[in-house]
PDB file of N, CA and C in Angstrom:
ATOM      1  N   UNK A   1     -24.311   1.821  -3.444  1.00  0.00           N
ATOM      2  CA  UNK A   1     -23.611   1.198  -4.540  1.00  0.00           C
ATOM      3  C   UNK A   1     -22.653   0.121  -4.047  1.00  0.00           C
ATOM      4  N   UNK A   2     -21.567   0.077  -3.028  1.00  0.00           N
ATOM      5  CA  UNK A   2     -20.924  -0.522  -2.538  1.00  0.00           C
ATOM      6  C   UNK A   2     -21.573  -1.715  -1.178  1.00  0.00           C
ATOM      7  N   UNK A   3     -22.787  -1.582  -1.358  1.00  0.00           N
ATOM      8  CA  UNK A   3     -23.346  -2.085  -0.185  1.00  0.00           C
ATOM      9  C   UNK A   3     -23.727  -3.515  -1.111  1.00  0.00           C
ATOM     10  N   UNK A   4     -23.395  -4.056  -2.124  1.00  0.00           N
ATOM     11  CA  UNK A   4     -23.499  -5.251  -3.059  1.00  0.00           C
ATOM     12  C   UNK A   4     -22.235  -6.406  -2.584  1.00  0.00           C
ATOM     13  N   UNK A   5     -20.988  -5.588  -1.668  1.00  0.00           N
ATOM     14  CA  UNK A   5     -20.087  -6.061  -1.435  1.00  0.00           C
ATOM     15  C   UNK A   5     -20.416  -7.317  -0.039  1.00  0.00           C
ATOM     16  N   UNK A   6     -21.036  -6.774   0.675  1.00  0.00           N
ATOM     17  CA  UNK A   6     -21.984  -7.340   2.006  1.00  0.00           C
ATOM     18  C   UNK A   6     -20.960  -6.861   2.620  1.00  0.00           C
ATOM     19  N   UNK A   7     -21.011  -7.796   3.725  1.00  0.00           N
ATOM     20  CA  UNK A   7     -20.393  -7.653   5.267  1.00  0.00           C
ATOM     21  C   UNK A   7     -19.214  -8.468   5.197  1.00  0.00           C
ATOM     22  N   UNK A   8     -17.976  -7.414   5.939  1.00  0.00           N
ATOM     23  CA  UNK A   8     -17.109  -7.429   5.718  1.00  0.00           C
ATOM     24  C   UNK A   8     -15.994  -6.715   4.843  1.00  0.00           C
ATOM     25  N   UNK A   9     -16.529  -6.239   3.937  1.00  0.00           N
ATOM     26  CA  UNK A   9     -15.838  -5.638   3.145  1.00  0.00           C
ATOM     27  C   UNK A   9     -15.861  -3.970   3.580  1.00  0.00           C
ATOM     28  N   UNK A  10     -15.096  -2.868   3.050  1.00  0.00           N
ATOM     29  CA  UNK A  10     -14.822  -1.646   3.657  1.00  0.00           C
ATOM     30  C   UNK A  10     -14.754  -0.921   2.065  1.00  0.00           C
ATOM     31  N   UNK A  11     -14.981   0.527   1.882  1.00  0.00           N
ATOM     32  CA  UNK A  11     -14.523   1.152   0.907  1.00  0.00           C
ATOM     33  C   UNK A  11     -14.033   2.243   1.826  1.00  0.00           C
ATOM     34  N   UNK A  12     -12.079   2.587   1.619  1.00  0.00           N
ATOM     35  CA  UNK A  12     -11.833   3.700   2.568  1.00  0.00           C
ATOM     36  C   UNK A  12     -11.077   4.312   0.900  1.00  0.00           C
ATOM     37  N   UNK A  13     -10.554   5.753   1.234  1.00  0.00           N
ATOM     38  CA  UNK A  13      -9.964   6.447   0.119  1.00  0.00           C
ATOM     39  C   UNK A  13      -8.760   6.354   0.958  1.00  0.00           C
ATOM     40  N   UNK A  14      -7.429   6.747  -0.265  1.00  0.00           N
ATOM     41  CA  UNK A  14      -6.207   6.858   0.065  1.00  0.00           C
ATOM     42  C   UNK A  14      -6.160   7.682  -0.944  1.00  0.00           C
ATOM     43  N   UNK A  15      -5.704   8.881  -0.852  1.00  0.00           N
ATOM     44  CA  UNK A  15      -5.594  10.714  -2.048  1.00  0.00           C
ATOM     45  C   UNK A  15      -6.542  10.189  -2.391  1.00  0.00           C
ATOM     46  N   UNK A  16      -6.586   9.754  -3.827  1.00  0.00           N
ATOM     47  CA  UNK A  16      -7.485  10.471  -4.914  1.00  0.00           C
ATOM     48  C   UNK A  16      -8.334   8.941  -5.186  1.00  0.00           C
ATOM     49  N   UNK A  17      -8.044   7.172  -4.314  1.00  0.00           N
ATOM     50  CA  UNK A  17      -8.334   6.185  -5.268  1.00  0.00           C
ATOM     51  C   UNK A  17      -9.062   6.064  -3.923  1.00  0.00           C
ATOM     52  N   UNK A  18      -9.968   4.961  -3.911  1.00  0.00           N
ATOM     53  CA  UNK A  18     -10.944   4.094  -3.662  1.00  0.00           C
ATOM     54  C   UNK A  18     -10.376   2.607  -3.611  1.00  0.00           C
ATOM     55  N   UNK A  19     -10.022   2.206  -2.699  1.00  0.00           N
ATOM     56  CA  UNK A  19      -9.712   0.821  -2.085  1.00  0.00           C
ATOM     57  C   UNK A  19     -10.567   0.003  -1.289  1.00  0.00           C
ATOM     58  N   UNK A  20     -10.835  -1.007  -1.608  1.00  0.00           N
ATOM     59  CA  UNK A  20     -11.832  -2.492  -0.986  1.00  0.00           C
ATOM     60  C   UNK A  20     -10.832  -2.664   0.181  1.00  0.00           C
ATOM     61  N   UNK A  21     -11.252  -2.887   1.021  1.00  0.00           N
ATOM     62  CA  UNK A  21     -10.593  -3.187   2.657  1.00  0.00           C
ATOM     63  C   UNK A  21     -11.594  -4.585   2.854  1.00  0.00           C
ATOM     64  N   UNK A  22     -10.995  -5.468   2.851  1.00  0.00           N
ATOM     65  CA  UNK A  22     -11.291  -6.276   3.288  1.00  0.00           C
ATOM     66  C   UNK A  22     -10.969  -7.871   4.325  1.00  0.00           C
ATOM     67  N   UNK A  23      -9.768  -7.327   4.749  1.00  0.00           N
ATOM     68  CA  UNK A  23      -9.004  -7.785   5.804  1.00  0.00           C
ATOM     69  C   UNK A  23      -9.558  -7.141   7.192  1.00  0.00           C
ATOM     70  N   UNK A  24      -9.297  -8.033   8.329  1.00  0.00           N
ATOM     71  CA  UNK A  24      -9.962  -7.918   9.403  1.00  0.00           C
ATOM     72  C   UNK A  24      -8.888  -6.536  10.180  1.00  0.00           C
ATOM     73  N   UNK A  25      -8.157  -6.588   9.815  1.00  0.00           N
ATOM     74  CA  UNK A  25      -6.982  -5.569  10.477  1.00  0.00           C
ATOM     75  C   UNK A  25      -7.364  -4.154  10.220  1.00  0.00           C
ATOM     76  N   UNK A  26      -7.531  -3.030  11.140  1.00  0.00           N
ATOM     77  CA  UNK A  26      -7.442  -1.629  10.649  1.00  0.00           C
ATOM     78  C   UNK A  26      -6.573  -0.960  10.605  1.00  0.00           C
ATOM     79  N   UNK A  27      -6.267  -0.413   9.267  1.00  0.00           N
ATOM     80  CA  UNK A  27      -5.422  -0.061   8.887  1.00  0.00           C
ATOM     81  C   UNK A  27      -4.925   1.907   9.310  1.00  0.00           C
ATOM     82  N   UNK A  28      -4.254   1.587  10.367  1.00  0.00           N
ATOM     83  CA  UNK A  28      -3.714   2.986  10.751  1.00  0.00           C
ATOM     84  C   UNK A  28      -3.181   4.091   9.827  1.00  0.00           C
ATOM     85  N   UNK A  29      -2.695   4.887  10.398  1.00  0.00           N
ATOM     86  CA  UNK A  29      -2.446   6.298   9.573  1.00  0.00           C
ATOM     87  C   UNK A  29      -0.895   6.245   9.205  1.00  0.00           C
ATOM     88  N   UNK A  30       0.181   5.618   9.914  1.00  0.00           N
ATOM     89  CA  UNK A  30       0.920   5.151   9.124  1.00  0.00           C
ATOM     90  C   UNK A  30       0.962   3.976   7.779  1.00  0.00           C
ATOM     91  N   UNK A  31      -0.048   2.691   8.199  1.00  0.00           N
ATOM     92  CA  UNK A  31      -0.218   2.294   6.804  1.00  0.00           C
ATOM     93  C   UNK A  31      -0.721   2.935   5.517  1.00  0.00           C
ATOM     94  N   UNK A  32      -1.809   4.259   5.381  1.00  0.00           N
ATOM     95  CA  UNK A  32      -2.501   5.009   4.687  1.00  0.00           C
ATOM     96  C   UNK A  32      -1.398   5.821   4.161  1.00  0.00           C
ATOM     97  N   UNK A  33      -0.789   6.177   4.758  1.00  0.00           N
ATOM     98  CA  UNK A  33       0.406   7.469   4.146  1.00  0.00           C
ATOM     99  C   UNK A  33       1.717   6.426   3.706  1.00  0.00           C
ATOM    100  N   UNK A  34       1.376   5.221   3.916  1.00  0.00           N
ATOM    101  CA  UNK A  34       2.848   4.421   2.683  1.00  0.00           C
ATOM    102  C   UNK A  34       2.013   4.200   1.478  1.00  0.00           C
ATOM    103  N   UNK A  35       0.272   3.880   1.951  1.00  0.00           N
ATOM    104  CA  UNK A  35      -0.295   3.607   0.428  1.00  0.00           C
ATOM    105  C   UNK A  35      -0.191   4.564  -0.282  1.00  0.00           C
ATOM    106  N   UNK A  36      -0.521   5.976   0.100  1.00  0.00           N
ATOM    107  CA  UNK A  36      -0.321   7.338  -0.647  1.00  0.00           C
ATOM    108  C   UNK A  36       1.053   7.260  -1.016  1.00  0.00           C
ATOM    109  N   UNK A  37       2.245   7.113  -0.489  1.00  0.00           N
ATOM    110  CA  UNK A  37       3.411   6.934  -0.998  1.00  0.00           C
ATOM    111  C   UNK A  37       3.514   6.453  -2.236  1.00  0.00           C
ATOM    112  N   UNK A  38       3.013   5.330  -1.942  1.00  0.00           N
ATOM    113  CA  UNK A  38       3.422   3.904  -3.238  1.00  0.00           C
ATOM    114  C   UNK A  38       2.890   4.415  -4.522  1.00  0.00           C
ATOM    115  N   UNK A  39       1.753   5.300  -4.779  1.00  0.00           N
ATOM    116  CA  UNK A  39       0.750   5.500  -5.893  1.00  0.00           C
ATOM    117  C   UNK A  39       2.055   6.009  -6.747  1.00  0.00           C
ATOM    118  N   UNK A  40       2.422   6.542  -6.533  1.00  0.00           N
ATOM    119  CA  UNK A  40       3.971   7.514  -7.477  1.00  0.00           C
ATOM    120  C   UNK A  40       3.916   6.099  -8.428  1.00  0.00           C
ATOM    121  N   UNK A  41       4.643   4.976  -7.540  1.00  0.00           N
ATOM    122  CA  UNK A  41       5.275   4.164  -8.840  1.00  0.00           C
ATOM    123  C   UNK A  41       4.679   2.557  -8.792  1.00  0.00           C
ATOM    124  N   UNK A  42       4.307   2.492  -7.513  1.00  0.00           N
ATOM    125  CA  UNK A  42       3.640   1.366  -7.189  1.00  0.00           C
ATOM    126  C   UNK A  42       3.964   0.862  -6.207  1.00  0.00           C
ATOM    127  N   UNK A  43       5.226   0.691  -5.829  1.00  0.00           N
ATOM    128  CA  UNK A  43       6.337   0.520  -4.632  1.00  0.00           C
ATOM    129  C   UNK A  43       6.721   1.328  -4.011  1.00  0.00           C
ATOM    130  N   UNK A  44       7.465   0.824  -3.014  1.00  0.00           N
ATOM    131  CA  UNK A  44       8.510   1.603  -2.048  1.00  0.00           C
ATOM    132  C   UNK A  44       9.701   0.559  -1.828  1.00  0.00           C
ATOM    133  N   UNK A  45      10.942   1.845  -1.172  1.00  0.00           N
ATOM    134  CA  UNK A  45      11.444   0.808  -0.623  1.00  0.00           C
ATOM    135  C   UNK A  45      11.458   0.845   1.309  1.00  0.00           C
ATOM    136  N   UNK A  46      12.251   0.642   1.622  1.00  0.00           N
ATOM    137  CA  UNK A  46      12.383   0.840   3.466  1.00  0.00           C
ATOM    138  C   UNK A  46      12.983   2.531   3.115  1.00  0.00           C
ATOM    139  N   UNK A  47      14.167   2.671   2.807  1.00  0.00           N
ATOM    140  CA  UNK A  47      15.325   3.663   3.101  1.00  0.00           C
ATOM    141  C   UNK A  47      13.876   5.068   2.234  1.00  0.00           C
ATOM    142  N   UNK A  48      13.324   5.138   0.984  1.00  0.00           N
ATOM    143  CA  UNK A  48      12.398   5.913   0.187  1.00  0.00           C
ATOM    144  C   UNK A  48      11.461   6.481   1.707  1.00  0.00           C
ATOM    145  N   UNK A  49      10.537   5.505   2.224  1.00  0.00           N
ATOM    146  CA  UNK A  49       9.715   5.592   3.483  1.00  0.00           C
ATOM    147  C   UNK A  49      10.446   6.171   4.666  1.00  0.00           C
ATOM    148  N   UNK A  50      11.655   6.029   4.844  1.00  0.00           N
ATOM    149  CA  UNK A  50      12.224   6.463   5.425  1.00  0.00           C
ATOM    150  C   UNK A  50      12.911   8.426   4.988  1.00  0.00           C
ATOM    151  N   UNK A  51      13.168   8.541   4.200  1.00  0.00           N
ATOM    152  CA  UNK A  51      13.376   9.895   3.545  1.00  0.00           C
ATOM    153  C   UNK A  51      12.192  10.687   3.615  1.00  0.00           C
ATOM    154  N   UNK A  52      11.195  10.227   2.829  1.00  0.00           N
ATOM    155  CA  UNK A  52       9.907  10.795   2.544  1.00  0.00           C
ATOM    156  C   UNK A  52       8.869  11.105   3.495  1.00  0.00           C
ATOM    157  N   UNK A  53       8.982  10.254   4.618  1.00  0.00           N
ATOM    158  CA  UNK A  53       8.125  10.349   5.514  1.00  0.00           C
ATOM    159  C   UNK A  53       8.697  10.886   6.966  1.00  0.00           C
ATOM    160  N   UNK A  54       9.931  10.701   6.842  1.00  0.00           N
ATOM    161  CA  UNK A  54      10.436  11.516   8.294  1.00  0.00           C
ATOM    162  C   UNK A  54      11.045  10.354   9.234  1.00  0.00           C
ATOM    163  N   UNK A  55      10.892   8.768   8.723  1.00  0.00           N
ATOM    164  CA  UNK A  55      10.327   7.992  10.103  1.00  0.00           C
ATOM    165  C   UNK A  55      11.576   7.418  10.141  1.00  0.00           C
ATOM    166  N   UNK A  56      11.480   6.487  11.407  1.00  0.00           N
ATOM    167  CA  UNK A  56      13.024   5.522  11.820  1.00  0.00           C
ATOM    168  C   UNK A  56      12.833   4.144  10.994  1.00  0.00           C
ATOM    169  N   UNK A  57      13.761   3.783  10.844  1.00  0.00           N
ATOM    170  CA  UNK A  57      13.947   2.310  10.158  1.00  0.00           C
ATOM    171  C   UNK A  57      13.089   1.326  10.802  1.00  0.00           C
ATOM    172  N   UNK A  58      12.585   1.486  11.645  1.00  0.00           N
ATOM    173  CA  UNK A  58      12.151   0.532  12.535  1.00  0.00           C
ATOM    174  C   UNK A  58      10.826   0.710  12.153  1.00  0.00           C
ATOM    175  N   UNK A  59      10.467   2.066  12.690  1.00  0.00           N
ATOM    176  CA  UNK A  59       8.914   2.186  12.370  1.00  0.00           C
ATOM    177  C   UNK A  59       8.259   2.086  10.521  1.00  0.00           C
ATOM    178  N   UNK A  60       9.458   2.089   9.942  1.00  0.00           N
ATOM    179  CA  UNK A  60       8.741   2.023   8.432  1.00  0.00           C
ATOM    180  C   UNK A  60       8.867   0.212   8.162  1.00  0.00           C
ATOM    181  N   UNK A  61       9.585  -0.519   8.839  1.00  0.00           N
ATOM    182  CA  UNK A  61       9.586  -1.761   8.538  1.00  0.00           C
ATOM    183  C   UNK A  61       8.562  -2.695   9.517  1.00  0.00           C
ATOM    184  N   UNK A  62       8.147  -1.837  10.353  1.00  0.00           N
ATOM    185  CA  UNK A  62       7.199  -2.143  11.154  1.00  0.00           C
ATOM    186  C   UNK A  62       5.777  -2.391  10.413  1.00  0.00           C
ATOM    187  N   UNK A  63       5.612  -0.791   9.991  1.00  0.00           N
ATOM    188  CA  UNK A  63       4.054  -0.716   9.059  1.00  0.00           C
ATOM    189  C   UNK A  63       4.305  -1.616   7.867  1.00  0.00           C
ATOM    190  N   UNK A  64       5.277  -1.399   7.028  1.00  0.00           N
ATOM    191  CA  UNK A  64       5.498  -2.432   5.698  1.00  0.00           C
ATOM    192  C   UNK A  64       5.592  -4.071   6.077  1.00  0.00           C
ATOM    193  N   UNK A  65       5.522  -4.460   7.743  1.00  0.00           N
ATOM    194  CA  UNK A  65       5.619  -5.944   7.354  1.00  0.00           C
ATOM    195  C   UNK A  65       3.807  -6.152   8.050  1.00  0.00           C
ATOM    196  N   UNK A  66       3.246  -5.168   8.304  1.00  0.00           N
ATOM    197  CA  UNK A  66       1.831  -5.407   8.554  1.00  0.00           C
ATOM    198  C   UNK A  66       1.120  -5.379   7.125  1.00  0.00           C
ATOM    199  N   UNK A  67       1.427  -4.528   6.449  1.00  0.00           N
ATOM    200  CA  UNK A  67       1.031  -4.637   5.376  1.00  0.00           C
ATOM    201  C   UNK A  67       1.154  -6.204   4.711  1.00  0.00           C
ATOM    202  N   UNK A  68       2.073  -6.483   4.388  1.00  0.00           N
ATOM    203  CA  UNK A  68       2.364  -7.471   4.011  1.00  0.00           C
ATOM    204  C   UNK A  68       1.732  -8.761   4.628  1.00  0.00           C
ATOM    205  N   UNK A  69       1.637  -9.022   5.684  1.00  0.00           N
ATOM    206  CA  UNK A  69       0.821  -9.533   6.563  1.00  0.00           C
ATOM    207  C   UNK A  69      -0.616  -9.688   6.509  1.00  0.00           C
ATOM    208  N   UNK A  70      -0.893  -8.360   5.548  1.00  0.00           N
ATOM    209  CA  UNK A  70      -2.539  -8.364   5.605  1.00  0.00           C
ATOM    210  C   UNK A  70      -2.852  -8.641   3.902  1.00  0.00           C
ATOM    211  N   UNK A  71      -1.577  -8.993   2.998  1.00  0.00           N
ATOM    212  CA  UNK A  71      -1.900  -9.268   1.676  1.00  0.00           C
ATOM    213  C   UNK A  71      -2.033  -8.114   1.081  1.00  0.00           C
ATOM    214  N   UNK A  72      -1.594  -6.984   1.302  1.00  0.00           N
ATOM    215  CA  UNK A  72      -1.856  -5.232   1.064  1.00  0.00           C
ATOM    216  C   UNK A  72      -0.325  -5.135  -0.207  1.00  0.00           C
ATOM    217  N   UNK A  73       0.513  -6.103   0.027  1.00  0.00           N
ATOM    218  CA  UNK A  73       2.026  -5.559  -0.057  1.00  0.00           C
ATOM    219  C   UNK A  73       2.435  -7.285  -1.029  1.00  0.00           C
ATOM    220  N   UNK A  74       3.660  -7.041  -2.029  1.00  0.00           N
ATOM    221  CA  UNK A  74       4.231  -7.828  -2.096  1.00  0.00           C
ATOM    222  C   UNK A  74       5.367  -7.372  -2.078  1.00  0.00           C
ATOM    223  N   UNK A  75       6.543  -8.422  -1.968  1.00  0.00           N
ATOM    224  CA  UNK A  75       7.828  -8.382  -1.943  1.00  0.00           C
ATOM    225  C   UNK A  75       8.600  -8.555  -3.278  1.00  0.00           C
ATOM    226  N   UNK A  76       9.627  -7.837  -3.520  1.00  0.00           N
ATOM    227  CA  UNK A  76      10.582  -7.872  -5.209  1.00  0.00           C
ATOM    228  C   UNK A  76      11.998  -7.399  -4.441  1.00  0.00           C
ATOM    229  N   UNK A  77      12.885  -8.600  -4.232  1.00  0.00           N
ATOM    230  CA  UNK A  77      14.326  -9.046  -4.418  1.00  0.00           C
ATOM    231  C   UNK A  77      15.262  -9.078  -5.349  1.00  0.00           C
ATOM    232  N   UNK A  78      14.738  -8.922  -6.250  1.00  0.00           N
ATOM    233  CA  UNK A  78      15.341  -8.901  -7.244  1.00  0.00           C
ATOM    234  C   UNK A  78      15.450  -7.993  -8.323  1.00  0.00           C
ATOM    235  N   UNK A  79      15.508  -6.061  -7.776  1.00  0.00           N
ATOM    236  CA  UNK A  79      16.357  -5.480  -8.555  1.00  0.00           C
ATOM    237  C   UNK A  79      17.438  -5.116  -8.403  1.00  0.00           C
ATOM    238  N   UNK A  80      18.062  -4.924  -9.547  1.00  0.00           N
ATOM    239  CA  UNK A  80      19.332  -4.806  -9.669  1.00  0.00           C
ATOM    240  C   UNK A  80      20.088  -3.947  -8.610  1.00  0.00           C
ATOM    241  N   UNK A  81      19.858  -2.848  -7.985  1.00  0.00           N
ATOM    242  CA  UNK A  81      20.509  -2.436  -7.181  1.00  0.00           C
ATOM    243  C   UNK A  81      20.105  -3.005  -5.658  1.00  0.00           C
ATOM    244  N   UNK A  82      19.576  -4.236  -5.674  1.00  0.00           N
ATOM    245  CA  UNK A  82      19.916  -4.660  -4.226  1.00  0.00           C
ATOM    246  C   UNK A  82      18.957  -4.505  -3.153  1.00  0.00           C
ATOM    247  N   UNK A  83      18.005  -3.616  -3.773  1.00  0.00           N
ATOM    248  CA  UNK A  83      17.193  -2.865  -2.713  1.00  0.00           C
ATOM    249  C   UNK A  83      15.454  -3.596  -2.295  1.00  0.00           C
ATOM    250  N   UNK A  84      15.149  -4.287  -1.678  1.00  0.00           N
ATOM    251  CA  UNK A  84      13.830  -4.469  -1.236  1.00  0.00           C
ATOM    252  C   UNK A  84      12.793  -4.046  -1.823  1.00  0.00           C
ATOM    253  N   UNK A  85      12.151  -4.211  -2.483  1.00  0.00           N
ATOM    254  CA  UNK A  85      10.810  -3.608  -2.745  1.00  0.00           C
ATOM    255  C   UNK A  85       9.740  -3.925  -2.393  1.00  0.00           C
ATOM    256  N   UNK A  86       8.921  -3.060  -2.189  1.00  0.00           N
ATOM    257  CA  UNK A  86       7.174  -3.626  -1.159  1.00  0.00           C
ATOM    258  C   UNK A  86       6.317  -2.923  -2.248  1.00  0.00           C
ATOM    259  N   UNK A  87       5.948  -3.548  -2.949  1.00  0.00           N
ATOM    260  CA  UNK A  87       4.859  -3.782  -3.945  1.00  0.00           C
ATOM    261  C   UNK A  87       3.519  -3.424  -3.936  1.00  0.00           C
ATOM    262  N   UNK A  88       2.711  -2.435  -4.060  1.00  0.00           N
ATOM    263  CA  UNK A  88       0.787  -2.103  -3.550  1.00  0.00           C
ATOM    264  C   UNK A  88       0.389  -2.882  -5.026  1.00  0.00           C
ATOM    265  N   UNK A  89      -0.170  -3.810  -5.159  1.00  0.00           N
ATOM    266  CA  UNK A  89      -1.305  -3.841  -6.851  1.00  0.00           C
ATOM    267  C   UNK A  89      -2.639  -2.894  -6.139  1.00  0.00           C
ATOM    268  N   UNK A  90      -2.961  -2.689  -5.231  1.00  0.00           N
ATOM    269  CA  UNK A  90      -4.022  -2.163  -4.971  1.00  0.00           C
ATOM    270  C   UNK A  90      -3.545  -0.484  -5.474  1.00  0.00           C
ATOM    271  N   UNK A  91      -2.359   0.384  -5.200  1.00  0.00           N
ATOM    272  CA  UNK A  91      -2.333   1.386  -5.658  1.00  0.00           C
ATOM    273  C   UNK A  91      -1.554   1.836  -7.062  1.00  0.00           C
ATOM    274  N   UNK A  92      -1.167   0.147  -7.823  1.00  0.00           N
ATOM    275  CA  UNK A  92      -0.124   0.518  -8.599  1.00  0.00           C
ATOM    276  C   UNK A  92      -0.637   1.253  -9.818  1.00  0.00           C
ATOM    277  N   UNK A  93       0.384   2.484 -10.535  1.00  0.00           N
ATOM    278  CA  UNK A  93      -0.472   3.547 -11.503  1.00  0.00           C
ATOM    279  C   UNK A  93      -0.691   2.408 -12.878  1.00  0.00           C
ATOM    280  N   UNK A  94      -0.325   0.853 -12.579  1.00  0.00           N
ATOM    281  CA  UNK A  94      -0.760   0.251 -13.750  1.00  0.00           C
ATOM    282  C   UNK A  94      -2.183  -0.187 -13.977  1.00  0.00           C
ATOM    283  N   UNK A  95      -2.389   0.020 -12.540  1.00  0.00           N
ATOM    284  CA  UNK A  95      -3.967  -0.261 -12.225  1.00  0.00           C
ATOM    285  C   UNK A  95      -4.637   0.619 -12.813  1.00  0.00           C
ATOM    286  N   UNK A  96      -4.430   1.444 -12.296  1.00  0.00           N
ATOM    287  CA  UNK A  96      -4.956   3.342 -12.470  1.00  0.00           C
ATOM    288  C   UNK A  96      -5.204   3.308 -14.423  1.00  0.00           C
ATOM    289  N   UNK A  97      -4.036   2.824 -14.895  1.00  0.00           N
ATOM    290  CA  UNK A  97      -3.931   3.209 -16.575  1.00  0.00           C
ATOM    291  C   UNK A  97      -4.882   2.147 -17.277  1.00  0.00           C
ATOM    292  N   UNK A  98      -5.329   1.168 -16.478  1.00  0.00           N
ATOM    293  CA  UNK A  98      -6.474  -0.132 -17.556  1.00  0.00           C
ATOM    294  C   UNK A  98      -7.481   0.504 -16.729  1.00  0.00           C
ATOM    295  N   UNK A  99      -7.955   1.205 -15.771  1.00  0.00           N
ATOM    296  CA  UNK A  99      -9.128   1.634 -15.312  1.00  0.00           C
ATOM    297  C   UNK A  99      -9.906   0.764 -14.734  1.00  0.00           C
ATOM    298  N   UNK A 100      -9.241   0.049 -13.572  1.00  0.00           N
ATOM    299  CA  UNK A 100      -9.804  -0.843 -12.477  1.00  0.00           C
ATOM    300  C   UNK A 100     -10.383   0.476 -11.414  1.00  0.00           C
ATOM    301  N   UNK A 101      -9.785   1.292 -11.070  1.00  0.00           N
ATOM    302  CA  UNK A 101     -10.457   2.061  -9.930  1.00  0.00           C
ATOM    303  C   UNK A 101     -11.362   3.047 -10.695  1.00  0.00           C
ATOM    304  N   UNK A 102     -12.160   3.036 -11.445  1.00  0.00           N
ATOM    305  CA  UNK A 102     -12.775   4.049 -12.319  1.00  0.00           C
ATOM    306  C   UNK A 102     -14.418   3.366 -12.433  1.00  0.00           C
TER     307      UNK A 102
END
C-alpha cells in the first residue's frame, strides 16, 4: 500500500500514528519519544521534555533542534507565558480530529 510513495520515503509508527519519514536523517530514539510526547497537545516545551522524560537541558535541546532541522518541528514565541514552543503538525491531535492519519 505504501510502496506508491517510491523511494525515499519511510512509513515508521510513533504509539498509536503512522508517520511519512521522508527526510534523509534517522531519526533516533530520543527524537521518537519527543514525537510520542508532543501527541498530548501537539507541542512541547524544553523545561515539559525535560520533566517528562528524565533528560538534561542540553540533551532535550539537542534532539528538538534536530528536529527542527529536519522540518519535523516548528517554533511558537509567542505565548503568553514566555515559554518556547516546538510544534509536531505531523503529531498534532488537530490532525488526528479531521482524519489525516486514518
Amino acid at each position: 500500500m505504501y510502496e506508491v510513495l517510491g523511494s525515499g520515503f519511510e512509513v515508521f509508527s510513533v504509539g498509536k500514528k503512522k508517520l511519512v519519514r521522508s527526510v534523509p536523517t534517522e531519526l533516533n530514539k530520543d527524537h521518537n519519544e519527543i514525537l510520542e510526547l508532543a501527541q498530548a497537545q501537539g507541542y512541547v516545551t524544553v523545561e515539559e521534555v525535560e520533566r517528562r522524560l528524565s533528560w538534561t537541558s542540553g540533551r532535550a535541546i539537542d534532539a528538538l533542534d534536530t528536529l527542527l532541522d529536519e522540518g519535523l518541528a516548528m517554533i511558537d514565541d509567542g505565548h503568553r507565558d514566555g515559554k518556547r514552543r516546538y510544534w509536531f503538525p505531523c503529531v498534532s491531535p488537530i490532525s488526528s480530529s479531521i482524519g489525516v492519519d486514518s
